[in-house]
C-alpha atoms as a PDB file:
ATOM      1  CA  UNK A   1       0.000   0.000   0.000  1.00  0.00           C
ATOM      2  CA  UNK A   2       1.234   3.405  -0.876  1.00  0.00           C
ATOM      3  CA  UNK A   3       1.433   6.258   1.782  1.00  0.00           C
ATOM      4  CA  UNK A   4       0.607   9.342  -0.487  1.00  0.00           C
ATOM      5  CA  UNK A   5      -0.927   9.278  -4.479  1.00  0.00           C
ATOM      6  CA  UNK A   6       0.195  10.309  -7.206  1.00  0.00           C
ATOM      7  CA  UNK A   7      -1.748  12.776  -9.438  1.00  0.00           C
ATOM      8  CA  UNK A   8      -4.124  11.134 -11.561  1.00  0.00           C
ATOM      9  CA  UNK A   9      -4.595   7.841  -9.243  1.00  0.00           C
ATOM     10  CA  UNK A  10      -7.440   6.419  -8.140  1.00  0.00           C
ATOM     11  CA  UNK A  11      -7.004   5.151  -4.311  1.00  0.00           C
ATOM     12  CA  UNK A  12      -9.591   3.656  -2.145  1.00  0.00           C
ATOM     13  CA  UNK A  13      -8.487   3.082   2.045  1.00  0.00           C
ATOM     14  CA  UNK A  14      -7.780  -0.270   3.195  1.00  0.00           C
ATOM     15  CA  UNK A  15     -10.645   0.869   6.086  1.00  0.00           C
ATOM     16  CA  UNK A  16     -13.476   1.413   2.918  1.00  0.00           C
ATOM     17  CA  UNK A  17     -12.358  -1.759   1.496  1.00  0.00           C
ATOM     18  CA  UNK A  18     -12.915  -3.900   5.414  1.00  0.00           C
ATOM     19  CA  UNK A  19     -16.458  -2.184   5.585  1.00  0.00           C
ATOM     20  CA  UNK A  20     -17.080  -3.551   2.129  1.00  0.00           C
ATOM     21  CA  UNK A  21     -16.171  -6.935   3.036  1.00  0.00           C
ATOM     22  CA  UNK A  22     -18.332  -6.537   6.236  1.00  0.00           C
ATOM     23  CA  UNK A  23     -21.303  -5.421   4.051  1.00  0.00           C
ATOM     24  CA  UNK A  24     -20.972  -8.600   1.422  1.00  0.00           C
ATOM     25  CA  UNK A  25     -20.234 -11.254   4.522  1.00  0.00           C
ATOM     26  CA  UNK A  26     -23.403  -9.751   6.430  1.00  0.00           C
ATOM     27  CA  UNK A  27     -25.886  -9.451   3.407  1.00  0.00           C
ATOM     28  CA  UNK A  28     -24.165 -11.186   0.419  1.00  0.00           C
ATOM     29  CA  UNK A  29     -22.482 -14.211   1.960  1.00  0.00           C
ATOM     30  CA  UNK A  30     -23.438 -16.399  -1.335  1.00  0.00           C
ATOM     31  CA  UNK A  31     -21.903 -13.793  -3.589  1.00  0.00           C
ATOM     32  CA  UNK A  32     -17.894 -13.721  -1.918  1.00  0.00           C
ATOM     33  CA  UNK A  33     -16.902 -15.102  -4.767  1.00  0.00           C
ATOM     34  CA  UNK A  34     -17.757 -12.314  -6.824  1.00  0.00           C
ATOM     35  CA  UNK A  35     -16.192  -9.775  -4.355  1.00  0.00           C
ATOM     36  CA  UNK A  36     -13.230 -11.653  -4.113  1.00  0.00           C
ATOM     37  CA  UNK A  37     -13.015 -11.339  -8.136  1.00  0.00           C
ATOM     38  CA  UNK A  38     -14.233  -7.864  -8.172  1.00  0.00           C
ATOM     39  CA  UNK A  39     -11.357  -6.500  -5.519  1.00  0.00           C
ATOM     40  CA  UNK A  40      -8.593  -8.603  -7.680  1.00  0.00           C
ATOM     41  CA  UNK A  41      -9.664  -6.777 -10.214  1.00  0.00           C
ATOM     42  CA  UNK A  42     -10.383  -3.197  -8.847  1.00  0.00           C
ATOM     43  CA  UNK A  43      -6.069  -3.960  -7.266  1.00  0.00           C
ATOM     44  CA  UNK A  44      -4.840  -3.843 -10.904  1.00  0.00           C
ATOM     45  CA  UNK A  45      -5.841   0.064 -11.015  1.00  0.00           C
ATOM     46  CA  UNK A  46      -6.730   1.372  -8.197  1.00  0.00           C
ATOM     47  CA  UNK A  47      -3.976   1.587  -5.216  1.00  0.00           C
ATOM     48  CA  UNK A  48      -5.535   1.246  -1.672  1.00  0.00           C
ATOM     49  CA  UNK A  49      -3.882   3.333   0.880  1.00  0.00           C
ATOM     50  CA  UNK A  50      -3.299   3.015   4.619  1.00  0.00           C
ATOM     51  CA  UNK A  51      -5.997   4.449   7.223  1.00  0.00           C
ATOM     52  CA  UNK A  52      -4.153   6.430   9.926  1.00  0.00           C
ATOM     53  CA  UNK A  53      -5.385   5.944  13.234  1.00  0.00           C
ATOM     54  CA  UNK A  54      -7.889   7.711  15.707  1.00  0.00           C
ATOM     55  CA  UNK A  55      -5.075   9.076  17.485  1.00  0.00           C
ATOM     56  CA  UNK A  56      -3.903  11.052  14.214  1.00  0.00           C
ATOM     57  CA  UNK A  57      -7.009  12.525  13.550  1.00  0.00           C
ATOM     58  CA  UNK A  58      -7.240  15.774  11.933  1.00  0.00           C
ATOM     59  CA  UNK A  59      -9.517  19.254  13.269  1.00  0.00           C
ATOM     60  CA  UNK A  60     -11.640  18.723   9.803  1.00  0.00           C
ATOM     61  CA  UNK A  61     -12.772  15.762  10.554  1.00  0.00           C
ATOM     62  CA  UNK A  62     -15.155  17.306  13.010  1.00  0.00           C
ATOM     63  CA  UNK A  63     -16.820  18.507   9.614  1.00  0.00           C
ATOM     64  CA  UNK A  64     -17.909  15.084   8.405  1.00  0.00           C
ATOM     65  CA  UNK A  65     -20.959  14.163  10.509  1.00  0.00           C
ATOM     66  CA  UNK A  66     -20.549  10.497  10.533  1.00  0.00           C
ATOM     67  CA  UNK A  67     -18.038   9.421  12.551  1.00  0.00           C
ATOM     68  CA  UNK A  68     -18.179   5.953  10.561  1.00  0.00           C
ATOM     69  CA  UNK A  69     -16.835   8.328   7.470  1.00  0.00           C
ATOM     70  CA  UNK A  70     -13.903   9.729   9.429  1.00  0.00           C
ATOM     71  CA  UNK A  71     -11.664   7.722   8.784  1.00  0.00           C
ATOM     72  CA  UNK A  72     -11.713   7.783   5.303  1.00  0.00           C
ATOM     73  CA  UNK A  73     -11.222  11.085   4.999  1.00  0.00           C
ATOM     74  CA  UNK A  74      -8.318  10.634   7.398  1.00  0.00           C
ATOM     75  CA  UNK A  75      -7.344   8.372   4.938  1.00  0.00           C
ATOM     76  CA  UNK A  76      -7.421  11.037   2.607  1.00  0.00           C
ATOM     77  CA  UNK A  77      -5.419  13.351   3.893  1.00  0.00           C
ATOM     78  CA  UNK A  78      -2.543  10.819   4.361  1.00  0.00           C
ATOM     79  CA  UNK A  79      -2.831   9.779   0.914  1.00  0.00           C
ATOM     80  CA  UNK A  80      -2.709  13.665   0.168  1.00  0.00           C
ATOM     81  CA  UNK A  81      -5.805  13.310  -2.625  1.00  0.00           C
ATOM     82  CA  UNK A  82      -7.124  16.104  -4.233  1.00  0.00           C
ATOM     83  CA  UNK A  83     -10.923  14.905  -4.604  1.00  0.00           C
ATOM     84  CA  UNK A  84     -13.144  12.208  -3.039  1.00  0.00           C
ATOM     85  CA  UNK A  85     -15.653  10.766  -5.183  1.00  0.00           C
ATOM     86  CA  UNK A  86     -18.525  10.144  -3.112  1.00  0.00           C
ATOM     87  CA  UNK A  87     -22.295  10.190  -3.324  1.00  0.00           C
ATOM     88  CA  UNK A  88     -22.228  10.766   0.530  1.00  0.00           C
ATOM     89  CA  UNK A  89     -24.143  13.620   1.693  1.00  0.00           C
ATOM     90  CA  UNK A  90     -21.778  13.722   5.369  1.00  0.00           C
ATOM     91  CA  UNK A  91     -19.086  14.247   2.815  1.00  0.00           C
ATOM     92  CA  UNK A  92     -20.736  16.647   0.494  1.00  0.00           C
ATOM     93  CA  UNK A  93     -21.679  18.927   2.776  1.00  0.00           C
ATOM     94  CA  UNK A  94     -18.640  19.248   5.188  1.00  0.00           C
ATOM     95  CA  UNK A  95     -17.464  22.148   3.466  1.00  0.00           C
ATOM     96  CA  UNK A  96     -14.153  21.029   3.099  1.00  0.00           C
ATOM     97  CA  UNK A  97     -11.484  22.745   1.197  1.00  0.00           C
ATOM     98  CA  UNK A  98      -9.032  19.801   0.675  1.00  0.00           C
ATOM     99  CA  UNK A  99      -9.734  17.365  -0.182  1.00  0.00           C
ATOM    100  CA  UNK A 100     -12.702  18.511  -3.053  1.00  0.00           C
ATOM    101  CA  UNK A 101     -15.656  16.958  -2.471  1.00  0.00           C
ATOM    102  CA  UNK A 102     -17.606  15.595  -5.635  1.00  0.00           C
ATOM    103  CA  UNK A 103     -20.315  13.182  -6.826  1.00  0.00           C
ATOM    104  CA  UNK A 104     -19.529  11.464  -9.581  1.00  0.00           C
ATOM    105  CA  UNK A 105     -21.436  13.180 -11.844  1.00  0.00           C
ATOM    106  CA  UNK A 106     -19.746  16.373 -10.687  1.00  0.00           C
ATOM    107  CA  UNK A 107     -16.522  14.569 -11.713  1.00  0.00           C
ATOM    108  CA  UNK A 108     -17.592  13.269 -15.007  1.00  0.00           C
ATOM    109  CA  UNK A 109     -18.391  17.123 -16.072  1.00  0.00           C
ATOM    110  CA  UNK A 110     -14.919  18.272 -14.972  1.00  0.00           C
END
């Protein structure tokens, strides 16, 4: 796992990809197979970066509502991203200045 990306990467946090997992074993246990084949695939372009812990939090975090989204925009910061890609309102509406917040529609129209 890389610390920080590089411009033009896509990353995804290792926490993100645990609470995935979680989801599929808890609703989708006959289909973790298909995860399994869907993150080996996501891995050949996407590089999944470290989530800091608690104890490195940042002040901005207080801006995401959620506390279940904090750390991936901990994870963020680390990675030094420019822009999450979210549909998550806790995100969209935190105000934040870096990283930019966008759906993916906003992105597409960039």
């Amino acid at each position: 796992m890389k610390a920080v990306a590089t411009p033009g990467d896509a990353v995804v946090c290792d926490y993100s990809m645990d609470e995935m997992r979680r989801v599929f074993n808890e609703k989708f246990p006959h289909r973790i197979a298909e995860y399994e084949g869907f993150v080996s695939r996501m891995a050949l372009s996407v590089e999944i970066v470290f989530t800091p812990p608690d104890n490195e939090s940042h002040e901005c975090e207080d801006r995401v509502r959620d506390v279940k989204d904090r750390p991936i925009l901990r994870a963020a910061l680390a990675a030094q991203v420019d822009t999450i890609i979210t549909g998550d309102k806790d995100f969209l509406e935190a105000d934040l200045e870096r990283p930019e917040t966008l759906t993916a529609a906003q992105f597409l129209a960039c």
